[in-house]
C-alpha atoms as a PDB file:
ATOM      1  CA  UNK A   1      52.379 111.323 276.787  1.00  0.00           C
ATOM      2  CA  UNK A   2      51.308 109.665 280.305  1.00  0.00           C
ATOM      3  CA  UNK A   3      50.324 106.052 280.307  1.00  0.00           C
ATOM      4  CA  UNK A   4      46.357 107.121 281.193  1.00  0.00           C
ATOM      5  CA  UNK A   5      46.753 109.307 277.851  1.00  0.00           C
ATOM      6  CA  UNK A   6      48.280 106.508 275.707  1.00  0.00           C
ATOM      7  CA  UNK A   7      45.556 103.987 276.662  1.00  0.00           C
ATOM      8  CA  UNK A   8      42.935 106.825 276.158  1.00  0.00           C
ATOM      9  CA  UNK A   9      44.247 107.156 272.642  1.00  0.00           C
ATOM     10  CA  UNK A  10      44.942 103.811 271.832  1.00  0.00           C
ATOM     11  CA  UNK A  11      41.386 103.183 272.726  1.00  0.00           C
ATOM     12  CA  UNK A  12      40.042 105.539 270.520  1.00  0.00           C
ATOM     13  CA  UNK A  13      42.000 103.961 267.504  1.00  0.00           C
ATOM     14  CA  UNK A  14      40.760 100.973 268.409  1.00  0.00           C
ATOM     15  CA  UNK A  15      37.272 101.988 268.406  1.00  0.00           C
ATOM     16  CA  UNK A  16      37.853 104.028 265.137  1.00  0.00           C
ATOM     17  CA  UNK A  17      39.070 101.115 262.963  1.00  0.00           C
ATOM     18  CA  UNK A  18      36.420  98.548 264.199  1.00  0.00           C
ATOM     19  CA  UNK A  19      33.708 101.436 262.968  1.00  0.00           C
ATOM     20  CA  UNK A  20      36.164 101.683 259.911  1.00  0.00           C
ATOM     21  CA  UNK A  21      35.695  97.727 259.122  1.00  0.00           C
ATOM     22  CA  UNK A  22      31.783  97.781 259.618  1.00  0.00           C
ATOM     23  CA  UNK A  23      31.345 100.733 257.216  1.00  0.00           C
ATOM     24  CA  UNK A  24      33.405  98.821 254.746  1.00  0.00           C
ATOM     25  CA  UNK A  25      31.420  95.920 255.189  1.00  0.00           C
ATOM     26  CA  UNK A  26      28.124  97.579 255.474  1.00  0.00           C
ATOM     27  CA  UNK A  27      27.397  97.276 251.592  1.00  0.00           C
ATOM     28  CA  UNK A  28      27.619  93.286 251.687  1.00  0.00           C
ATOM     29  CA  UNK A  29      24.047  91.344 251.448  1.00  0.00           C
ATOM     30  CA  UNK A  30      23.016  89.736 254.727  1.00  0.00           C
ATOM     31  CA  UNK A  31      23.572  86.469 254.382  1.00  0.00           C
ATOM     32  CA  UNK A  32      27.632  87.512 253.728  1.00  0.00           C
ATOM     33  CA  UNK A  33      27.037  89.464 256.756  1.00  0.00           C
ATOM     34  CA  UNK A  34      25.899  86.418 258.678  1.00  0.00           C
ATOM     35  CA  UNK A  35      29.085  84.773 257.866  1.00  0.00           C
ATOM     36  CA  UNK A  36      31.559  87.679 259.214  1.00  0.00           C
ATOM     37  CA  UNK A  37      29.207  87.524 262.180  1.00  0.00           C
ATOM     38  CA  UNK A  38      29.787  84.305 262.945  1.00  0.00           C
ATOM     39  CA  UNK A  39      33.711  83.955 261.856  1.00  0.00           C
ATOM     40  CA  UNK A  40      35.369  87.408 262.110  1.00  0.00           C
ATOM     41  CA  UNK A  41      33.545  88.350 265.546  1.00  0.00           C
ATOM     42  CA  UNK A  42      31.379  91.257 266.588  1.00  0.00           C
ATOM     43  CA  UNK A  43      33.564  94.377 268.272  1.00  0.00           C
ATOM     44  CA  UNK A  44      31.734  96.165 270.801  1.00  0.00           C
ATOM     45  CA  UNK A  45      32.809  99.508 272.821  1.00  0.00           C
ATOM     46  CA  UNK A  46      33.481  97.439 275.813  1.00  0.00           C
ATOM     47  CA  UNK A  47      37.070  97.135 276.716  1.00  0.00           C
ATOM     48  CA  UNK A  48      38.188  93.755 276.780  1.00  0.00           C
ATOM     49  CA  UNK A  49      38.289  92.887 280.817  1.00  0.00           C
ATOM     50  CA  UNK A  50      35.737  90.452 281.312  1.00  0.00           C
ATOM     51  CA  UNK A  51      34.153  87.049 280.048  1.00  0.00           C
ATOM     52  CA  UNK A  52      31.030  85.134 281.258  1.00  0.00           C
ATOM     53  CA  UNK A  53      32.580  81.699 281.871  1.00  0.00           C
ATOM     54  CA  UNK A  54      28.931  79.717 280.616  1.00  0.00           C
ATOM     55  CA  UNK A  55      30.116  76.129 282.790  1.00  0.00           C
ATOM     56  CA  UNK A  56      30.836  77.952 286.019  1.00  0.00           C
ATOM     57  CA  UNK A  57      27.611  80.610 285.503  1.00  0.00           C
ATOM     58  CA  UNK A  58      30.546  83.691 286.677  1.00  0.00           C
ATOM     59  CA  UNK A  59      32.054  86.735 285.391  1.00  0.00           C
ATOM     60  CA  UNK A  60      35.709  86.311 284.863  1.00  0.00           C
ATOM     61  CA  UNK A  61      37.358  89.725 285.394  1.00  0.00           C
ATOM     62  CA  UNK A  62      41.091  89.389 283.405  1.00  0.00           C
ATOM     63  CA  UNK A  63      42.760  92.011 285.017  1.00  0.00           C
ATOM     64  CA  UNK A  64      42.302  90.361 288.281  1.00  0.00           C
ATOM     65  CA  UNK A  65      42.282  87.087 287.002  1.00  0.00           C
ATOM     66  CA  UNK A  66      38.839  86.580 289.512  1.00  0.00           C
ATOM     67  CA  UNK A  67      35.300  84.819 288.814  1.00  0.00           C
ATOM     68  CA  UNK A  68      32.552  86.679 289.975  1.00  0.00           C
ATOM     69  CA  UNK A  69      29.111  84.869 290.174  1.00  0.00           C
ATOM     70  CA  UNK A  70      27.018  86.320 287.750  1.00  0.00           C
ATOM     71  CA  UNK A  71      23.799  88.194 289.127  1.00  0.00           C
ATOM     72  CA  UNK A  72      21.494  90.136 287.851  1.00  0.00           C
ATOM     73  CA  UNK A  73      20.072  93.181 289.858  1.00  0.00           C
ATOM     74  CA  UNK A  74      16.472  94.168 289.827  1.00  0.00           C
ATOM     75  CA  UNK A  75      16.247  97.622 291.289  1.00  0.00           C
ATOM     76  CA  UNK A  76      14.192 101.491 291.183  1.00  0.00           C
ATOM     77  CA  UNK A  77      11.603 101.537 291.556  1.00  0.00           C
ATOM     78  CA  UNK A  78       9.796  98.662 292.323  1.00  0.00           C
ATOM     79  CA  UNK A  79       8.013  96.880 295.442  1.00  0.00           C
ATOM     80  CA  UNK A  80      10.342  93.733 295.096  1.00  0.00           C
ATOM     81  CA  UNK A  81      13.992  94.311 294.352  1.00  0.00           C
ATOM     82  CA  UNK A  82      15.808  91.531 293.589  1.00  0.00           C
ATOM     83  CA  UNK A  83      18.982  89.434 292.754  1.00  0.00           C
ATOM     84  CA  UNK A  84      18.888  86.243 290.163  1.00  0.00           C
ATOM     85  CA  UNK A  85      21.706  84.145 289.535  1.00  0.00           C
ATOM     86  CA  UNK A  86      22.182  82.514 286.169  1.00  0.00           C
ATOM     87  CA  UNK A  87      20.793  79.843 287.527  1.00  0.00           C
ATOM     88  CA  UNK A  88      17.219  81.063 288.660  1.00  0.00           C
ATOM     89  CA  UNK A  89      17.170  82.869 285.429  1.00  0.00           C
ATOM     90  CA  UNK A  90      17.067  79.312 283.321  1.00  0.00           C
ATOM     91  CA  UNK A  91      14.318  78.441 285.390  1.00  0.00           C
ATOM     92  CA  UNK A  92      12.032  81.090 284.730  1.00  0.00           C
ATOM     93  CA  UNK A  93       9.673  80.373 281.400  1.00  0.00           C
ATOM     94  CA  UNK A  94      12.203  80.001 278.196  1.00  0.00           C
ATOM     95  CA  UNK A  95      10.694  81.023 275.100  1.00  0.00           C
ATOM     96  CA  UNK A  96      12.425  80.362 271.470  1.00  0.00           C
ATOM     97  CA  UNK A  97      11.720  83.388 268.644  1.00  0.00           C
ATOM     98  CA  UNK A  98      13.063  83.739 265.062  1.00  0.00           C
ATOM     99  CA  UNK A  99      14.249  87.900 264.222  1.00  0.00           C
ATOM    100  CA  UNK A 100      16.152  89.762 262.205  1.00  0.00           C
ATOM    101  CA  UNK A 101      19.191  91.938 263.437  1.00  0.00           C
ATOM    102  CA  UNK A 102      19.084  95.808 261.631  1.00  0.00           C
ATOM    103  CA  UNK A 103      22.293  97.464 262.257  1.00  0.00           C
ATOM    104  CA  UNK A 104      22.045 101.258 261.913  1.00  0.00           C
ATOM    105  CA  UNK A 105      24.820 101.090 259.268  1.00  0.00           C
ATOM    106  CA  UNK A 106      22.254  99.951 257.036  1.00  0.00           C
ATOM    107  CA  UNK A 107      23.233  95.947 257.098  1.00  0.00           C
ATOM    108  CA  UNK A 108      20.865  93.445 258.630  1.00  0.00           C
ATOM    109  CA  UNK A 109      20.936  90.185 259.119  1.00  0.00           C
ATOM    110  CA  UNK A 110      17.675  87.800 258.798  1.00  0.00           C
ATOM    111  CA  UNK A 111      16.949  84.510 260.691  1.00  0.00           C
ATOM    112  CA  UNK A 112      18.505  84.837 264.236  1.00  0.00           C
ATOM    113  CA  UNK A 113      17.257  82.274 266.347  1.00  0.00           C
ATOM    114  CA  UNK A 114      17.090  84.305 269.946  1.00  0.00           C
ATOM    115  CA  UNK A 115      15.954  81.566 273.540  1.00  0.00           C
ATOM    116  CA  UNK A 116      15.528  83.637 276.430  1.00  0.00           C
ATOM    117  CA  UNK A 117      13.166  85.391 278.614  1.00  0.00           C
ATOM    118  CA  UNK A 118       9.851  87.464 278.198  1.00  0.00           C
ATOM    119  CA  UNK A 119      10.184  90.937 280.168  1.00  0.00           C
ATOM    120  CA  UNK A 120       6.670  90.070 281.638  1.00  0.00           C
ATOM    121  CA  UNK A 121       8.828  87.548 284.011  1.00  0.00           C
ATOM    122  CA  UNK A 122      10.849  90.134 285.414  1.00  0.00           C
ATOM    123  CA  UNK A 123       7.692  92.825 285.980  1.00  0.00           C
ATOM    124  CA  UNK A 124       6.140  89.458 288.193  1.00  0.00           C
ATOM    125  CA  UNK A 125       8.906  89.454 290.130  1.00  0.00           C
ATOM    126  CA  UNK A 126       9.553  92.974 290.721  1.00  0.00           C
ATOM    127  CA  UNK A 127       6.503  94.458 290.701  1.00  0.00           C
ATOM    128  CA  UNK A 128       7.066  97.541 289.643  1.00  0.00           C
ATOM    129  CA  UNK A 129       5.189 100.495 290.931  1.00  0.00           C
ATOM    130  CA  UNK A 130       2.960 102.841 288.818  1.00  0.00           C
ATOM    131  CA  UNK A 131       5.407 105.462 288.429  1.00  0.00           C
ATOM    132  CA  UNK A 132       7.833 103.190 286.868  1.00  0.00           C
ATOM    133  CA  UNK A 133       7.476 104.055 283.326  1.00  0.00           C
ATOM    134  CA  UNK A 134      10.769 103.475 282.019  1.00  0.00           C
ATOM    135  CA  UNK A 135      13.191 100.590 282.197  1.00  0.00           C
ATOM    136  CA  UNK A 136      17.026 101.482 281.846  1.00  0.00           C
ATOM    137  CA  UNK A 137      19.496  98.224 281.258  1.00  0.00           C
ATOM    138  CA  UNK A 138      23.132  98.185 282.638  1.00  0.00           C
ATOM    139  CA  UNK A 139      25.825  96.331 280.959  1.00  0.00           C
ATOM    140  CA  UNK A 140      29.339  94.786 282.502  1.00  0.00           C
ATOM    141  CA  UNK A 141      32.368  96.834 281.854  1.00  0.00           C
ATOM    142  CA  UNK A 142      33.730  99.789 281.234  1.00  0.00           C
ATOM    143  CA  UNK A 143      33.787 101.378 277.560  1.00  0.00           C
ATOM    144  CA  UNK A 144      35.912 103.122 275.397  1.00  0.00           C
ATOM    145  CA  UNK A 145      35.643 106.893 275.707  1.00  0.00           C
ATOM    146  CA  UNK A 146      32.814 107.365 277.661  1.00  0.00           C
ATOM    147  CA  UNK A 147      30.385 109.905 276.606  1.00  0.00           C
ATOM    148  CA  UNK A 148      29.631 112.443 279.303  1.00  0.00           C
ATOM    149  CA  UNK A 149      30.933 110.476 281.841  1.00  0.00           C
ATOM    150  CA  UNK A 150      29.104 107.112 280.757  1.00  0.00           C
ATOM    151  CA  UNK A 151      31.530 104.408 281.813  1.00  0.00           C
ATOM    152  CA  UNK A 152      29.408 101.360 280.998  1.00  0.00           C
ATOM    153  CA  UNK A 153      26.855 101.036 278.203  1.00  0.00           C
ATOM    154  CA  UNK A 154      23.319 101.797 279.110  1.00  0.00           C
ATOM    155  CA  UNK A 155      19.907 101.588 277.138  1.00  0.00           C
ATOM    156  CA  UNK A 156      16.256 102.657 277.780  1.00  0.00           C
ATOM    157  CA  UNK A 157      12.863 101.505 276.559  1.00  0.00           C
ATOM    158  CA  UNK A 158       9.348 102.551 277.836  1.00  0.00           C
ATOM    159  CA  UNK A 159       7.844  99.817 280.191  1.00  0.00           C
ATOM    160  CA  UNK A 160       4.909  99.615 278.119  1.00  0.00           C
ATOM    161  CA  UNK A 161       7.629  98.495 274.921  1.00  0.00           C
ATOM    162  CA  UNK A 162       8.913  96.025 276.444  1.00  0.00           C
ATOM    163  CA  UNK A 163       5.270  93.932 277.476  1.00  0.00           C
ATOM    164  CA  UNK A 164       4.072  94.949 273.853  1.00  0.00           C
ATOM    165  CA  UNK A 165       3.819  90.947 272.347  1.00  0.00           C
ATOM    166  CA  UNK A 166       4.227  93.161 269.095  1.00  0.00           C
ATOM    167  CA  UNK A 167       7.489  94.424 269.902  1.00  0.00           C
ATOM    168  CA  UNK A 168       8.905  90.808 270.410  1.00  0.00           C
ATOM    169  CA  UNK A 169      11.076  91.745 272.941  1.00  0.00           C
ATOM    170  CA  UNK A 170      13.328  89.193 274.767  1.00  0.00           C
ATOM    171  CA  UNK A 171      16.213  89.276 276.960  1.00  0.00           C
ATOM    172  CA  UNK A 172      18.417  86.561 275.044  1.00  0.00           C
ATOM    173  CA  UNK A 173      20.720  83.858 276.920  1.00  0.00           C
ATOM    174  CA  UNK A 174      20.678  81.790 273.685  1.00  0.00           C
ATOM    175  CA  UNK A 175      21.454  82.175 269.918  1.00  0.00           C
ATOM    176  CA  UNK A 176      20.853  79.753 266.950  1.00  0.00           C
ATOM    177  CA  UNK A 177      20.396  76.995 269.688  1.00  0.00           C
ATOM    178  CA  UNK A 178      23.428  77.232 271.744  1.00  0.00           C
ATOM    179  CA  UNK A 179      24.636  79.579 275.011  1.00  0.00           C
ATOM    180  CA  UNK A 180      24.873  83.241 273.820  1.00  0.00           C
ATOM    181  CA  UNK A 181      28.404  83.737 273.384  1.00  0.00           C
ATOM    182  CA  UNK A 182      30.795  87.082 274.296  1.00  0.00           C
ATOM    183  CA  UNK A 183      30.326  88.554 271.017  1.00  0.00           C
ATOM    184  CA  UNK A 184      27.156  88.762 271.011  1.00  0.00           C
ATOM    185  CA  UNK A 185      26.067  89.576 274.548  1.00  0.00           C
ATOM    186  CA  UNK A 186      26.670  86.946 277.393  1.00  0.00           C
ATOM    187  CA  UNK A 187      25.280  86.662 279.892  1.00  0.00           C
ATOM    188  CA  UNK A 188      22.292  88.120 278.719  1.00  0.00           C
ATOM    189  CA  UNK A 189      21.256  90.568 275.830  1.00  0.00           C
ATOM    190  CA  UNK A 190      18.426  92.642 275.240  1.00  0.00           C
ATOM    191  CA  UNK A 191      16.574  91.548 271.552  1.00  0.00           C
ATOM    192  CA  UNK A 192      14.396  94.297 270.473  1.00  0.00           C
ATOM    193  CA  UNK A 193      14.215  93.442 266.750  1.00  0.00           C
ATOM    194  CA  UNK A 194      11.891  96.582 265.236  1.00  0.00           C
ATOM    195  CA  UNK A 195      14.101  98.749 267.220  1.00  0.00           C
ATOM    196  CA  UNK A 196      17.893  99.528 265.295  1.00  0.00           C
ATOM    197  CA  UNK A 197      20.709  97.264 266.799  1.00  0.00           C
ATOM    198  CA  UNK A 198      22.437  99.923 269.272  1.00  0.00           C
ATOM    199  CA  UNK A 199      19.081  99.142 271.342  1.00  0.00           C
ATOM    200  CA  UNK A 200      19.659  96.093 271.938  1.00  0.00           C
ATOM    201  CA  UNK A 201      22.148  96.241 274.747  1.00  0.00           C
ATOM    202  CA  UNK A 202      24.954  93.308 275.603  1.00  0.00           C
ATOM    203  CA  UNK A 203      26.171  91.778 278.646  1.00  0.00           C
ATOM    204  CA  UNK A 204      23.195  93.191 281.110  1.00  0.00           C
ATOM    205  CA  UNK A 205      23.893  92.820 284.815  1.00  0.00           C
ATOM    206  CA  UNK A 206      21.065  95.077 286.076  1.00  0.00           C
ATOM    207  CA  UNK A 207      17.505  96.627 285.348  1.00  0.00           C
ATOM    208  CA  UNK A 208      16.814  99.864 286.746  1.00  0.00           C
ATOM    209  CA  UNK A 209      12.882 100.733 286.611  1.00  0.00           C
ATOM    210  CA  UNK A 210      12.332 104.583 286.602  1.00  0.00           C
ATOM    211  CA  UNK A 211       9.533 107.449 285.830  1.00  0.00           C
ATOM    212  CA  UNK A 212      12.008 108.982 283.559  1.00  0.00           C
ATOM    213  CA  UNK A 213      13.300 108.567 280.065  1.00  0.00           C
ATOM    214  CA  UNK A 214      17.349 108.532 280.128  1.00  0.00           C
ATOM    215  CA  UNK A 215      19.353 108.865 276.578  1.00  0.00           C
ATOM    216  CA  UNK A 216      21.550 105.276 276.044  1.00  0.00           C
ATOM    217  CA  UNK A 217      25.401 105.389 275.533  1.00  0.00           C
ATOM    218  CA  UNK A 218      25.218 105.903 272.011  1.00  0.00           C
ATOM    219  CA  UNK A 219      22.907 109.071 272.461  1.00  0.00           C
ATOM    220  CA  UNK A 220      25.133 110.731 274.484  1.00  0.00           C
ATOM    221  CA  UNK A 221      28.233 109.888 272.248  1.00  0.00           C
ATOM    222  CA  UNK A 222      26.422 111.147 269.685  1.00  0.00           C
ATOM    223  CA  UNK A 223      22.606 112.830 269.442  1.00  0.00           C
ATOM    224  CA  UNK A 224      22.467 111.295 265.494  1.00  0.00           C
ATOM    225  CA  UNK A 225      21.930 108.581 267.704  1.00  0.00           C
ATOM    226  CA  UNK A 226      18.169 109.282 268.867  1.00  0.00           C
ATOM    227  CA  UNK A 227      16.475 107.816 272.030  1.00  0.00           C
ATOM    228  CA  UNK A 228      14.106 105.817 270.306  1.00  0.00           C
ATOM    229  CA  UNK A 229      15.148 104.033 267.196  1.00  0.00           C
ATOM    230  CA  UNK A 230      12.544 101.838 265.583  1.00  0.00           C
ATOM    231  CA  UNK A 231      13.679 100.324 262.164  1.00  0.00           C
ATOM    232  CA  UNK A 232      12.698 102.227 258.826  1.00  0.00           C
ATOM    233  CA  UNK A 233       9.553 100.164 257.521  1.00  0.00           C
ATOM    234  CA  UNK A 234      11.356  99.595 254.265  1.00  0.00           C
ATOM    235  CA  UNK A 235      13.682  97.671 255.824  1.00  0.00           C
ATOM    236  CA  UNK A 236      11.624  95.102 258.004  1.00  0.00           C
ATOM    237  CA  UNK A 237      10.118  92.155 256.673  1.00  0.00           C
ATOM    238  CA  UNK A 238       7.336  91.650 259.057  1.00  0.00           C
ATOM    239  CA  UNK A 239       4.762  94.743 258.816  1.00  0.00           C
END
């Protein structure tokens, strides 16, 4: 077996036991779940290649051994596009919510204190045009077998979902009062707490505003997964 072939598979076992692990978990009540959070780590599809390195506000890259300054692109199709570091980012308006996290295994976890940003900041800045409907979010990295030729993860929510003050949406640079940390989405995370968890996208570098709807990573891995994935009502705790 070639080396590319070896890595492909080892991948793949990788990613099989993690989803293994959860499943086996899944049954626990939240507040166990909570703990294994916070202790035993969340796995992602990401490969394992880069960090965000919170005191220098940079992407370290470990193949390369390289820091990169973090910066988030702004791009599609709007009048302004645009580049934030870290830095401009914490000076935009910080807001503080309290949400629960609903995995689509059927676990959830209840309380998460999420700082961050309202997406009405980023529509100021970019000004999107009226034929941006759509918002799709880019994360760091490159994944383990990519669907369809999806290296890195992507999501997508309607424009009009993300201003909705009913949706609570936030992109998250905080958790539980302290920098997000690589687990759980650092940089910067999308929180979209009535939608399942696969929505809410890790590690986002860049924010593509479009006219069109575009399946995420885990539709295209797998259509069980749909577009649009709000939480079963029997599950949430705020009607």
């Amino acid at each position: 077996m070639s080396a590319p072939q070896e890595g492909l598979h080892l991948g793949r076992r990788i990613f099989l036991k993690t989803v293994g692990v959860f499943s086996l978990l899944a049954s626990l009540p939240s507040s166990l779940w909570a703990f294994f959070i916070d202790k035993l780590g969340v796995r992602t599809v990401e490969r394992d290649t880069f960090a965000f390195d919170n005191a220098l506000k940079s992407i370290f890259w470990k193949i390369k051994k390289e820091h990169e300054p973090y910066v988030l692109e702004i791009d599609g199709l709007v009048k302004n596009k645009a580049r934030l570091t870290f830095q401009e980012l914490m000076k935009l308006p910080q807001v503080t919510q309290t949400s629960d996290f609903h995995c689509v295994e059927g676990w959830s976890v209840k309380d998460i204190k999420w700082g961050g940003i309202r997406f009405e900041q980023i529509v100021k800045i970019a000004k999107p045009v009226p034929e941006a409907k759509y918002v799709i979010f880019h994360a760091l990295g490159e994944t383990y077998d990519p669907p369809q030729g999806q290296y890195n993860y992507v999501e997508c929510f309607p424009l009009q979902h993300l201003l909705d003050p009913k949706k609570e949406c936030l992109l998250a640079i905080n958790m539980n009062e302290k920098p997000l940390p690589h687990d759980h989405g650092a940089p910067m995370r999308v929180i979209s707490p009535y939608d399942l968890g696969y929505k809410s996208i890790k590690f986002v570098y860049r924010i593509d505003f479009t006219k069109e709807e575009r399946p995420g990573w885990w539709t295209l891995a797998n259509p069980i997964y749909p577009i649009n994935a709000p939480v079963p009502a029997s599950r949430l705790r705020k009607k």
